[in-house]
N, C-alpha and C. Protein backbone atom coordinates (compact mmCIF):
# COMPACT_ATOMS: atom_id res chain seq x y z
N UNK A 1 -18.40 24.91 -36.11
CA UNK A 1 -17.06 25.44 -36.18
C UNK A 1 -16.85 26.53 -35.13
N UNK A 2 -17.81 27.60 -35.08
CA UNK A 2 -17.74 28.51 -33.86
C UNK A 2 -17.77 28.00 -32.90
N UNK A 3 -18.11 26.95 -32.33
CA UNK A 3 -18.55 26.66 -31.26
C UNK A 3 -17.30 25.66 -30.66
N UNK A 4 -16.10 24.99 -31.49
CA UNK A 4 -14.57 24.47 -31.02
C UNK A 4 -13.84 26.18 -31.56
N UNK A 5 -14.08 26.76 -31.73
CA UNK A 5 -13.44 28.02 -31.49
C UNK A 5 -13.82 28.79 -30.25
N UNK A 6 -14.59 28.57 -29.78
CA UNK A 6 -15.14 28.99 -28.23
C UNK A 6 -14.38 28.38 -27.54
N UNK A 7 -14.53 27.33 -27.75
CA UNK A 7 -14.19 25.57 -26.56
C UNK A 7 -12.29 25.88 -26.55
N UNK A 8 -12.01 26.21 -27.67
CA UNK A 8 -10.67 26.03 -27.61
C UNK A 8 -10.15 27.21 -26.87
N UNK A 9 -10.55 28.98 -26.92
CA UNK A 9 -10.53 29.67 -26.82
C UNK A 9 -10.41 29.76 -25.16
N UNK A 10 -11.79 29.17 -24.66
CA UNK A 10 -12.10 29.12 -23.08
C UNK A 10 -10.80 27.67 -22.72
N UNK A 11 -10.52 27.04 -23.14
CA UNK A 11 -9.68 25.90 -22.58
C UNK A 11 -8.52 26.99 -22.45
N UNK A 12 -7.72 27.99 -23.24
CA UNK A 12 -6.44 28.85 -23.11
C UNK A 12 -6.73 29.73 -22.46
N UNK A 13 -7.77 30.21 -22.24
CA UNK A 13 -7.95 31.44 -20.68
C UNK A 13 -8.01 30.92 -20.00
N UNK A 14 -8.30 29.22 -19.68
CA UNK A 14 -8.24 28.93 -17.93
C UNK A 14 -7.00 28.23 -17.92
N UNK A 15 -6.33 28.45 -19.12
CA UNK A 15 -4.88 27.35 -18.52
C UNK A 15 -4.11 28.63 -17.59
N UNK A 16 -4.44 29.99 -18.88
CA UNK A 16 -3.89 31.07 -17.70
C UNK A 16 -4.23 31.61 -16.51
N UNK A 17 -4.97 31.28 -16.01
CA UNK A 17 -5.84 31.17 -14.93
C UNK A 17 -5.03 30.34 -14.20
N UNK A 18 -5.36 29.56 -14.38
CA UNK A 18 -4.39 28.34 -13.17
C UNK A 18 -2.61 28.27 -13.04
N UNK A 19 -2.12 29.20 -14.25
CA UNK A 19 -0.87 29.42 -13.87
C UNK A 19 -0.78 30.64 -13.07
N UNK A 20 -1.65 31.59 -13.47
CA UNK A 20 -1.77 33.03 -12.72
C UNK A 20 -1.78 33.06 -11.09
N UNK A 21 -2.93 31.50 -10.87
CA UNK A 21 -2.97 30.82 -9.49
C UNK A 21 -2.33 30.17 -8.81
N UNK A 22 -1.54 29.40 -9.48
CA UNK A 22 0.03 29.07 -9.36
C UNK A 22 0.88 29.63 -8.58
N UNK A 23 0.90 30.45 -9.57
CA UNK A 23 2.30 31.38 -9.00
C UNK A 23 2.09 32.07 -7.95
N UNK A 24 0.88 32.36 -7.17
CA UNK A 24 0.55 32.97 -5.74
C UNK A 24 1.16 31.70 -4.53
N UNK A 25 0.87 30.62 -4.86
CA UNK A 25 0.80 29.49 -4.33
C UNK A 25 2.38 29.02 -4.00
N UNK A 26 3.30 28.90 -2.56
CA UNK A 26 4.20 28.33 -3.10
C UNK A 26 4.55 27.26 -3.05
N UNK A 27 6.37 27.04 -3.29
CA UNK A 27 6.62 25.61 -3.89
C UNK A 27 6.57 24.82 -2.31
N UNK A 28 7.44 25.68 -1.46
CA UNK A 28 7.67 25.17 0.15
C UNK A 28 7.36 25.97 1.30
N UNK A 29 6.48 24.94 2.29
CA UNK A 29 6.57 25.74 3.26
C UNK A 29 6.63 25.23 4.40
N UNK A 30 7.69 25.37 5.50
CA UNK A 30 8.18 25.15 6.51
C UNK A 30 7.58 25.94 7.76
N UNK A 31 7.49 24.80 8.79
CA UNK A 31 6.29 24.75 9.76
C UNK A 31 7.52 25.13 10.83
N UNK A 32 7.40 26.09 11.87
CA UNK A 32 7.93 25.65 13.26
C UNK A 32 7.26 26.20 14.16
N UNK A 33 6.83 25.79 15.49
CA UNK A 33 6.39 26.22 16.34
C UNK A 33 5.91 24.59 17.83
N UNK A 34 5.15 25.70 19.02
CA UNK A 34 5.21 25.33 20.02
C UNK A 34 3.71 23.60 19.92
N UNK A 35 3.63 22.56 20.58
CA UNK A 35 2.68 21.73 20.52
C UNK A 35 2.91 21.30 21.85
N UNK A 36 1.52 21.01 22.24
CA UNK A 36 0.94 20.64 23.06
C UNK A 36 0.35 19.36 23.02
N UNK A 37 0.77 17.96 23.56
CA UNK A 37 -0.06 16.86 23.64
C UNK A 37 -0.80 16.05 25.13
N UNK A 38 -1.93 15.59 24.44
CA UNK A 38 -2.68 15.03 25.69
C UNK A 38 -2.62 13.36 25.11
N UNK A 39 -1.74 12.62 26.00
CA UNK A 39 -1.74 11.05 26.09
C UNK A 39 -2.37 10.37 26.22
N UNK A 40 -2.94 9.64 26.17
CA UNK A 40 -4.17 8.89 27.07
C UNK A 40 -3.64 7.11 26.84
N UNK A 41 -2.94 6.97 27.74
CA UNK A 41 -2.91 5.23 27.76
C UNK A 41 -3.53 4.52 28.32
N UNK A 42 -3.61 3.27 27.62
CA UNK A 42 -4.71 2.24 27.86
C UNK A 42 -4.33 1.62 28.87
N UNK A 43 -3.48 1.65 29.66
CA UNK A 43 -3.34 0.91 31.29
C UNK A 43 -3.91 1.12 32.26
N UNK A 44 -4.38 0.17 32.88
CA UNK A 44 -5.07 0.04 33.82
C UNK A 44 -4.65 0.73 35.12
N UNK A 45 -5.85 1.78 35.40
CA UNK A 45 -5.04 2.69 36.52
C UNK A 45 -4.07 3.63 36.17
N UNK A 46 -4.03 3.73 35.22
CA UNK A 46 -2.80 4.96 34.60
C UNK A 46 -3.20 5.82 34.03
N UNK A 47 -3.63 7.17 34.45
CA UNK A 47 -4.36 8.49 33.91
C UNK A 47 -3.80 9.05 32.67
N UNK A 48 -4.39 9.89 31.60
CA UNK A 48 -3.83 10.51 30.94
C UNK A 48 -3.03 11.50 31.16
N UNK A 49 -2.12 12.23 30.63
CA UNK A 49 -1.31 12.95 30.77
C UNK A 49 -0.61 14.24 30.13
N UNK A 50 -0.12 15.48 30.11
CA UNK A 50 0.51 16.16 29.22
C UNK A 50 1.79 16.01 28.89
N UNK A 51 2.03 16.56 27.72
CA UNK A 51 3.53 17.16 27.54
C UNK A 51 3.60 17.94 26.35
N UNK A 52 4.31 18.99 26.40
CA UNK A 52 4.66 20.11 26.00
C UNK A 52 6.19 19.85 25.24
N UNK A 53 6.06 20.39 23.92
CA UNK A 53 7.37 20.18 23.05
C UNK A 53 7.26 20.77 21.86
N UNK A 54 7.66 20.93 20.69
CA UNK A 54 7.86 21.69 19.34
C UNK A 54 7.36 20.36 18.04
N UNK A 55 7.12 21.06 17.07
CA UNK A 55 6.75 20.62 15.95
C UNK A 55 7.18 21.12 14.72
N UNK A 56 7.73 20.43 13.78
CA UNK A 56 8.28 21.54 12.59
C UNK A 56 7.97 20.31 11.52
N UNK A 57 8.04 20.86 10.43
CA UNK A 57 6.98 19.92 9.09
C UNK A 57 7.44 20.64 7.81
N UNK A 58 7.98 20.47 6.62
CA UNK A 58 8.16 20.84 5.89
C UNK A 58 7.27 20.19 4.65
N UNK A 59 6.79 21.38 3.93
CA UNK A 59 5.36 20.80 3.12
C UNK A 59 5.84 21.21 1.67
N UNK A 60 5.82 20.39 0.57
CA UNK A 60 6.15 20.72 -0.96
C UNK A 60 4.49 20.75 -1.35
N UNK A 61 4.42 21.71 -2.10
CA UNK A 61 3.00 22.26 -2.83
C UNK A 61 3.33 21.35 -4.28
N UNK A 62 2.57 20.18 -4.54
CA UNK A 62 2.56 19.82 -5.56
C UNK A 62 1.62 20.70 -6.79
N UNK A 63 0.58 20.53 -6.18
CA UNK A 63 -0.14 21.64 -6.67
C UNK A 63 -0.95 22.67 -5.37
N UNK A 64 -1.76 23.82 -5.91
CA UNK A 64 -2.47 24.82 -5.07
C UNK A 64 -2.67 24.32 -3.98
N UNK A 65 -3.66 23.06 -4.26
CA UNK A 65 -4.47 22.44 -3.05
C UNK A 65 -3.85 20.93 -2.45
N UNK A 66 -2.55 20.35 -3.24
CA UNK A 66 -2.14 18.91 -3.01
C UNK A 66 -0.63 19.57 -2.18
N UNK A 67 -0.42 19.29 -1.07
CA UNK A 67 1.11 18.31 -0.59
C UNK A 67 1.46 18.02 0.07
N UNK A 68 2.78 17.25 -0.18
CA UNK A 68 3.42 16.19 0.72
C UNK A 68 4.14 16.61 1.69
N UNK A 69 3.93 16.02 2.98
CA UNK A 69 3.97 16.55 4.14
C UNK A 69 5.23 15.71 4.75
N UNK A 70 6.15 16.41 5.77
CA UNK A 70 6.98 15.36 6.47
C UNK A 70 6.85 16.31 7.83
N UNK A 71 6.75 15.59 8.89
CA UNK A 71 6.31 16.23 10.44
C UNK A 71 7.18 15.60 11.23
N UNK A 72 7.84 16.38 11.91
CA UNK A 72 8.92 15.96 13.45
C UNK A 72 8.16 16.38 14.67
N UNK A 73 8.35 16.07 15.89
CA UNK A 73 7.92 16.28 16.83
C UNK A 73 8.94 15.79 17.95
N UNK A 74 9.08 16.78 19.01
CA UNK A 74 9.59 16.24 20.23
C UNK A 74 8.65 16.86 21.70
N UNK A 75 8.27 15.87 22.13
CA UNK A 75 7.76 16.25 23.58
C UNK A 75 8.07 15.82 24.66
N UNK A 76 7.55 16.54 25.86
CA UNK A 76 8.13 15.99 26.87
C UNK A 76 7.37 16.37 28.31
N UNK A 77 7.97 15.68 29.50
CA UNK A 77 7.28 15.90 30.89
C UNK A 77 8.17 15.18 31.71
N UNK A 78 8.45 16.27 32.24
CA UNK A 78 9.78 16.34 33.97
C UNK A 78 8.88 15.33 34.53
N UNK A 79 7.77 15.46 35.13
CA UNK A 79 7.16 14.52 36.19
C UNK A 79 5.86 14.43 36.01
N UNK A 80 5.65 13.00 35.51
CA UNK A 80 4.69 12.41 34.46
C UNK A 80 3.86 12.12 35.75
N UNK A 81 2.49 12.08 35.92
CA UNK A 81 1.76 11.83 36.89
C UNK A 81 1.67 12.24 38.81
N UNK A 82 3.07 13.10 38.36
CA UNK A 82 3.97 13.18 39.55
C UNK A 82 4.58 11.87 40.40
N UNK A 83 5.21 10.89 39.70
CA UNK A 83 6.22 9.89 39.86
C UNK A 83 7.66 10.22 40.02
N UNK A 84 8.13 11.56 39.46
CA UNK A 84 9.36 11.58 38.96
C UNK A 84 10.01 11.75 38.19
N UNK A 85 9.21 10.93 37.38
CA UNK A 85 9.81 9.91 36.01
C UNK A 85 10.29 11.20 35.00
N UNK A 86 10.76 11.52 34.27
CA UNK A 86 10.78 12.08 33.02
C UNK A 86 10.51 11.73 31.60
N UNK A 87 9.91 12.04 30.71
CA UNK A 87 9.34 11.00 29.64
C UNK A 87 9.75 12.54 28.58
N UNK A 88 10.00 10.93 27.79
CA UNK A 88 10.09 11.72 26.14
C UNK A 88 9.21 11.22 25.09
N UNK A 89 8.36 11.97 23.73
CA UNK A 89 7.77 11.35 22.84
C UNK A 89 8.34 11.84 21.34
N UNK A 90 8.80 11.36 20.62
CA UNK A 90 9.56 11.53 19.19
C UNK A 90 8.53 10.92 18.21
N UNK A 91 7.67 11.70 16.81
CA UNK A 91 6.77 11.95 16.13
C UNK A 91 7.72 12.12 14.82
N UNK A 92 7.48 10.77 14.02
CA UNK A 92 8.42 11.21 12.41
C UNK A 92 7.29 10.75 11.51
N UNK A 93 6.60 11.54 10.95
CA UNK A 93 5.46 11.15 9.88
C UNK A 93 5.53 11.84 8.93
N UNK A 94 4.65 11.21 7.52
CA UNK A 94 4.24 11.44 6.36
C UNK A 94 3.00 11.30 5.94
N UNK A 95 3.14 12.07 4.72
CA UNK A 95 1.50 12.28 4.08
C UNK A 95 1.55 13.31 2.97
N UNK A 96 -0.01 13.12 2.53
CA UNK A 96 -0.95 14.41 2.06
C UNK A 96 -1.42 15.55 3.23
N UNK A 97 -0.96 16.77 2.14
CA UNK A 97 -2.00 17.37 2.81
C UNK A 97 -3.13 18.34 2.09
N UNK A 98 -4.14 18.38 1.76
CA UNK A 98 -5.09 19.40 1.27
C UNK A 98 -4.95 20.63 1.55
N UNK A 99 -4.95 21.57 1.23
CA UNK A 99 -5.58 22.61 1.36
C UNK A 99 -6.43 23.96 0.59
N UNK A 100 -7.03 24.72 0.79
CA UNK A 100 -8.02 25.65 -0.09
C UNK A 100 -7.80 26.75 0.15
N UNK A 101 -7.04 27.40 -1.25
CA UNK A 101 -6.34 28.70 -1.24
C UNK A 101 -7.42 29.73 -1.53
N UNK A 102 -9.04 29.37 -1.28
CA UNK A 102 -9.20 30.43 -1.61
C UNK A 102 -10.16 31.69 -0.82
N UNK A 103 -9.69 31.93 0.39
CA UNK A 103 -9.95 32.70 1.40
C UNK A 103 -9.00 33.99 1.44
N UNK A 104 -8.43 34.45 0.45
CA UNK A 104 -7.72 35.41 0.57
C UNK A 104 -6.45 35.13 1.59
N UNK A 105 -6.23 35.64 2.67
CA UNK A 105 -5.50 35.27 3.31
C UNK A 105 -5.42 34.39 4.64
N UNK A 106 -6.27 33.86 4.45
CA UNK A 106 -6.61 32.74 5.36
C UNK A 106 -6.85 31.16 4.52
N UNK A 107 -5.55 30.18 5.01
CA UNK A 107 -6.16 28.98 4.49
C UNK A 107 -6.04 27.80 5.30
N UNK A 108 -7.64 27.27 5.18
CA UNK A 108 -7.72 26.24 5.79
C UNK A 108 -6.62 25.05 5.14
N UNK A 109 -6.83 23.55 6.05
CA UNK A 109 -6.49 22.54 5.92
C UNK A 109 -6.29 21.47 5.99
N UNK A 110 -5.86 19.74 5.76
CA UNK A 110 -6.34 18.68 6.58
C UNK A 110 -5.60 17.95 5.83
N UNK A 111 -4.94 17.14 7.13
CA UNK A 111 -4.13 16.61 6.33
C UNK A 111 -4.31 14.80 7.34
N UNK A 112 -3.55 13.70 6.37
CA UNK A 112 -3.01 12.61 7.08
C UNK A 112 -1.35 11.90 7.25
N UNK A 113 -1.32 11.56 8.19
CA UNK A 113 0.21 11.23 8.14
C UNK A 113 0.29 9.94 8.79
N UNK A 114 1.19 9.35 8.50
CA UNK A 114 1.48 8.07 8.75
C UNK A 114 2.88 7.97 9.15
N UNK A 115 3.21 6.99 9.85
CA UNK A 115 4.95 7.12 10.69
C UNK A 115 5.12 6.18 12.22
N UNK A 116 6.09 6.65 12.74
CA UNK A 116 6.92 6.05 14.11
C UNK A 116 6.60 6.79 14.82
N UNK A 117 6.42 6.88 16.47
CA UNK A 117 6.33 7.36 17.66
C UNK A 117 7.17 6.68 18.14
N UNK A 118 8.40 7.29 18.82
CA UNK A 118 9.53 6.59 19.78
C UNK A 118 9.30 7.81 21.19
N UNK A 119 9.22 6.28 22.31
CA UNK A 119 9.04 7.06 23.68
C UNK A 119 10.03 6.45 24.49
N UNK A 120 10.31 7.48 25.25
CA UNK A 120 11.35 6.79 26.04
C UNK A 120 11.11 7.54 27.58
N UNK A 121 11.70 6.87 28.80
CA UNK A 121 11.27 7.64 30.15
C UNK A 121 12.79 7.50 31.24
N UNK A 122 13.18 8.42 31.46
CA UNK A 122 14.28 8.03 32.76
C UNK A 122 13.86 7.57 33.71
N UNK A 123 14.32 6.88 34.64
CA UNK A 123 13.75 6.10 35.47
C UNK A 123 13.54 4.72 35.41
N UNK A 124 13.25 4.44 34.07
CA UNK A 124 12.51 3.15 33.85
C UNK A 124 13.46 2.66 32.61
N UNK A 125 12.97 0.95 32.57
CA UNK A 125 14.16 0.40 31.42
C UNK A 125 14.21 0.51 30.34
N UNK A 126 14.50 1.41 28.92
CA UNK A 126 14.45 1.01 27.52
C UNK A 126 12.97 2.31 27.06
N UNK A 127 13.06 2.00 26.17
CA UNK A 127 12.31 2.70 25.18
C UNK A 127 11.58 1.85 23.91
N UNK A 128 10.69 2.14 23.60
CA UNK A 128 9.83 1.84 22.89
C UNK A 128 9.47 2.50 21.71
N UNK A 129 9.71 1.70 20.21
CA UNK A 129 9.07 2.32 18.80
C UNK A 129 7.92 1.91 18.59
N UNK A 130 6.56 2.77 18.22
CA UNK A 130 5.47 2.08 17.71
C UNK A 130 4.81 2.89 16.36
N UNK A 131 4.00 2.16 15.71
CA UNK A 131 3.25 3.14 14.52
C UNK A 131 2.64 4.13 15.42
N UNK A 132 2.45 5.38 14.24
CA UNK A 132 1.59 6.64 14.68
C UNK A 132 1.13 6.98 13.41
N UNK A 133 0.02 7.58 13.49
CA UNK A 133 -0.91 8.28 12.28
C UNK A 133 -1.55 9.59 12.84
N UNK A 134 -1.49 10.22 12.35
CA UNK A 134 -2.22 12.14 12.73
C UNK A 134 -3.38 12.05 11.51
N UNK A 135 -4.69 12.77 12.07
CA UNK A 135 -5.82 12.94 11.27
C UNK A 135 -6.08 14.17 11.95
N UNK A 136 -6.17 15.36 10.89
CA UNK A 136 -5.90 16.46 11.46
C UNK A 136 -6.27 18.06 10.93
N UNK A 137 -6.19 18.97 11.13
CA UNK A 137 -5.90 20.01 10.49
C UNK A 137 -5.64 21.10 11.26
N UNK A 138 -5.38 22.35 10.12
CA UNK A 138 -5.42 23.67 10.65
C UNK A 138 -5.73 25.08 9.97
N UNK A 139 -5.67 26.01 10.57
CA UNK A 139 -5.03 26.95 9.53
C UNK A 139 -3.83 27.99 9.68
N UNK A 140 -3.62 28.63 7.69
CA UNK A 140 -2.54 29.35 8.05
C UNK A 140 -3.38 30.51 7.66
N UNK A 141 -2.81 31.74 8.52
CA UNK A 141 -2.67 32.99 7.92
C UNK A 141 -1.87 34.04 7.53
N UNK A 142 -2.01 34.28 6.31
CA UNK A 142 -0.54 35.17 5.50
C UNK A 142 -0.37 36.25 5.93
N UNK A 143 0.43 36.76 6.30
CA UNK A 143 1.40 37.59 6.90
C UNK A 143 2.23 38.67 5.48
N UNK A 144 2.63 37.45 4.85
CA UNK A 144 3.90 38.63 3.49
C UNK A 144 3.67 37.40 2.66
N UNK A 145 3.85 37.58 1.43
CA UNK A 145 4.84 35.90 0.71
C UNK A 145 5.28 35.18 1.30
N UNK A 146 6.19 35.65 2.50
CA UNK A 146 7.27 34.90 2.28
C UNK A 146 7.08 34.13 4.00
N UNK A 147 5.73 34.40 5.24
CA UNK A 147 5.60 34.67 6.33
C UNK A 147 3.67 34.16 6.52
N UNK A 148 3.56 33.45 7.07
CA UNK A 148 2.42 33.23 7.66
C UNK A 148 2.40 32.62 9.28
N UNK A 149 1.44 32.62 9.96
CA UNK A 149 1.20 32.16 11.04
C UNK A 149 -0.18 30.99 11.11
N UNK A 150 0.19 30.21 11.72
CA UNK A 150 -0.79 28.99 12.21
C UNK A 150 -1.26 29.25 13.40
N UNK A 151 -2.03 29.90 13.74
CA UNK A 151 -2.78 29.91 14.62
C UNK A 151 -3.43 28.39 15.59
N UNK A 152 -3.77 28.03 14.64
CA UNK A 152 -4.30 26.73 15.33
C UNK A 152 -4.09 25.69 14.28
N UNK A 153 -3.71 24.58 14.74
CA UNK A 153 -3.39 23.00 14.15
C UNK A 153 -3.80 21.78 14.88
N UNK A 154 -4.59 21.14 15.02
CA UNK A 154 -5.39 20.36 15.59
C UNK A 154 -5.37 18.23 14.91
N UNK A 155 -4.88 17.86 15.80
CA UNK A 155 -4.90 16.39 15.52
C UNK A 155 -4.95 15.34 16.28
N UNK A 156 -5.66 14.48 15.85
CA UNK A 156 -6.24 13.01 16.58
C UNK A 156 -4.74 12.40 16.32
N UNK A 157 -4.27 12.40 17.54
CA UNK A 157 -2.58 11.29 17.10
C UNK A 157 -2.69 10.00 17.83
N UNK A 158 -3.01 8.83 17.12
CA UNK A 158 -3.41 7.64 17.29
C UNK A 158 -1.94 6.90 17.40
N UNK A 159 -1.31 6.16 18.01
CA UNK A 159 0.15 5.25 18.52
C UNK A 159 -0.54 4.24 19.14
N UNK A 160 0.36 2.85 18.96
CA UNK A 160 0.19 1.39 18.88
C UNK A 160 1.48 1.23 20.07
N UNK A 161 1.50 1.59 20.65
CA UNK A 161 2.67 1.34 21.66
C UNK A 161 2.19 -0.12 22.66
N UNK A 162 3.17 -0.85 22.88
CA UNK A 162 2.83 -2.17 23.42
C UNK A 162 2.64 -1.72 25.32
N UNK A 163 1.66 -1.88 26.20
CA UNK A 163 1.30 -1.77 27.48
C UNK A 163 1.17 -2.77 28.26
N UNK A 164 2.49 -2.36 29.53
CA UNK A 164 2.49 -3.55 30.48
C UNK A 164 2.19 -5.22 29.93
N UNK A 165 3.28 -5.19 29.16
CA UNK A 165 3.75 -6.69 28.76
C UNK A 165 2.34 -7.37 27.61
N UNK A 166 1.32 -6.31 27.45
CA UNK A 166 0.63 -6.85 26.66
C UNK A 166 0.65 -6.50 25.21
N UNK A 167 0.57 -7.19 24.30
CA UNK A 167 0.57 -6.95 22.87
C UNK A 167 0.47 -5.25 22.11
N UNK A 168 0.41 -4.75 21.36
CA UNK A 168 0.35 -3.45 20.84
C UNK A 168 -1.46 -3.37 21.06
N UNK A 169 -1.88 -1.99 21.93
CA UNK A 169 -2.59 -1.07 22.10
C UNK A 169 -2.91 0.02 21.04
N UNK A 170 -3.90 0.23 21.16
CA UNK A 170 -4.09 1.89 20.80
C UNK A 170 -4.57 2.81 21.37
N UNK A 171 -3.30 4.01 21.32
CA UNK A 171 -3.75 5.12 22.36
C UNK A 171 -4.01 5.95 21.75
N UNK A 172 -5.78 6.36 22.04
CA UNK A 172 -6.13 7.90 20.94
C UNK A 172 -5.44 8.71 22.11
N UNK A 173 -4.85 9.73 21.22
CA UNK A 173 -4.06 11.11 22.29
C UNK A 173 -4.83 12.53 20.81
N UNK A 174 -4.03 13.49 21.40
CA UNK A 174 -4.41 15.04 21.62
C UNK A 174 -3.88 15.67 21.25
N UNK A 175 -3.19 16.44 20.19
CA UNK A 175 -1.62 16.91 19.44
C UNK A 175 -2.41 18.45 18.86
N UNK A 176 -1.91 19.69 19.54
CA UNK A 176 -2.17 20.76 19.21
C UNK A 176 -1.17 21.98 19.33
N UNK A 177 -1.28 22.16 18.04
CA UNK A 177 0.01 23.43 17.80
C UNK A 177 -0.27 24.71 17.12
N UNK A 178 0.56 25.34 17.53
CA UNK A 178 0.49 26.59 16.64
C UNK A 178 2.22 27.39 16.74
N UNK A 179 2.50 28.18 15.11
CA UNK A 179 3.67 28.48 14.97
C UNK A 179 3.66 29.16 13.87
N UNK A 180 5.13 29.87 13.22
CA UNK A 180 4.91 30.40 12.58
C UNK A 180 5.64 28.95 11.17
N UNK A 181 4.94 30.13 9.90
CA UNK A 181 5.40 29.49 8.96
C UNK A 181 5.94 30.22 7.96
N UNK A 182 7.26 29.28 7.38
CA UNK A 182 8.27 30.93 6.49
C UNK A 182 7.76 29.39 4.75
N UNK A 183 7.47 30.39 3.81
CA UNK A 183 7.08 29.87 2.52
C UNK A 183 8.25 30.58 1.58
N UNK A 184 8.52 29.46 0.83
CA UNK A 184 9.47 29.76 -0.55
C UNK A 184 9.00 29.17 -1.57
């Protein structure tokens, strides 16, 4: 009998526990800042490349360590290889994301996303939609409640884009950001 009076006892101090943990934790938090990508296409004779553009992601905390992620991206490059050309890359994905609140004010993270890459280039005819997936992470560090910074965000951004008339490719590329982040 003492011993489901323990059990029951310890089961109601950690429920308060995990609401206590909760409530540090919030419901949303919205990503914006600067990214940096490295391209690498599979054509023959065609070097990899940069471009420079923004990233913003809005994340719901299902729980402490679970949520669902939605990520935009726009990048870009005046003169891609030095051709001329101007090129654009558009990044709309989803996912999980992990993370571990318990570093005080530092938290790691890793997340996956799944989605569209739309590229398009002046100069040249049409534009192109293909799958994209990010395998990735970063971290944040807290600032206030309501204010953190990402220092670093790091991801393998894998796109299926079809090359020089041949079937869908895969191009491992290079996706690295950092920005601030406002939490509610």
């Amino acid at each position: 009998m003492k011993l489901k009076l323990w059990v029951s006892v310890l089961a109601v101090l950690s429920l308060f526990g995990a609401t206590a943990h909760a409530q540090d934790t919030p419901k949303v938090d919205i990503f914006a800042g600067y990214s940096y990508l490295r391209l690498n296409p599979r054509t023959a004779g065609v070097s990899s490349f940069n471009l420079n553009g923004g990233s913003a992601s809005i994340a719901y905390n299902a729980k402490s360590w679970l949520s669902g992620v939605a990520d935009f991206g726009g990048y870009s490059n005046g003169n891609i290889l030095n051709t001329g050309i101007h090129g654009t890359l558009s990044t709309y994905l989803v996912g999980p994301r992990v993370s571990y609140r318990h570093f005080g004010r530092i938290t790691p993270f890793g997340e996956v996303l799944f989605g569209v890459a739309h590229a398009s280039s002046a100069g040249t005819s049409g534009s192109d939609n293909a799958l994209a997936m990010t395998l990735g992470g970063g971290l944040d560090y807290k600032l206030s409640d309501r204010f953190a910074i990402r220092p670093v965000k790091v991801d393998y951004l894998m796109t299926r884009f079809s090359e020089s008339g041949t079937s869908n490719q895969t191009q491992n590329n290079l996706r690295v950001s950092t920005g601030i982040v406002f939490r509610f």
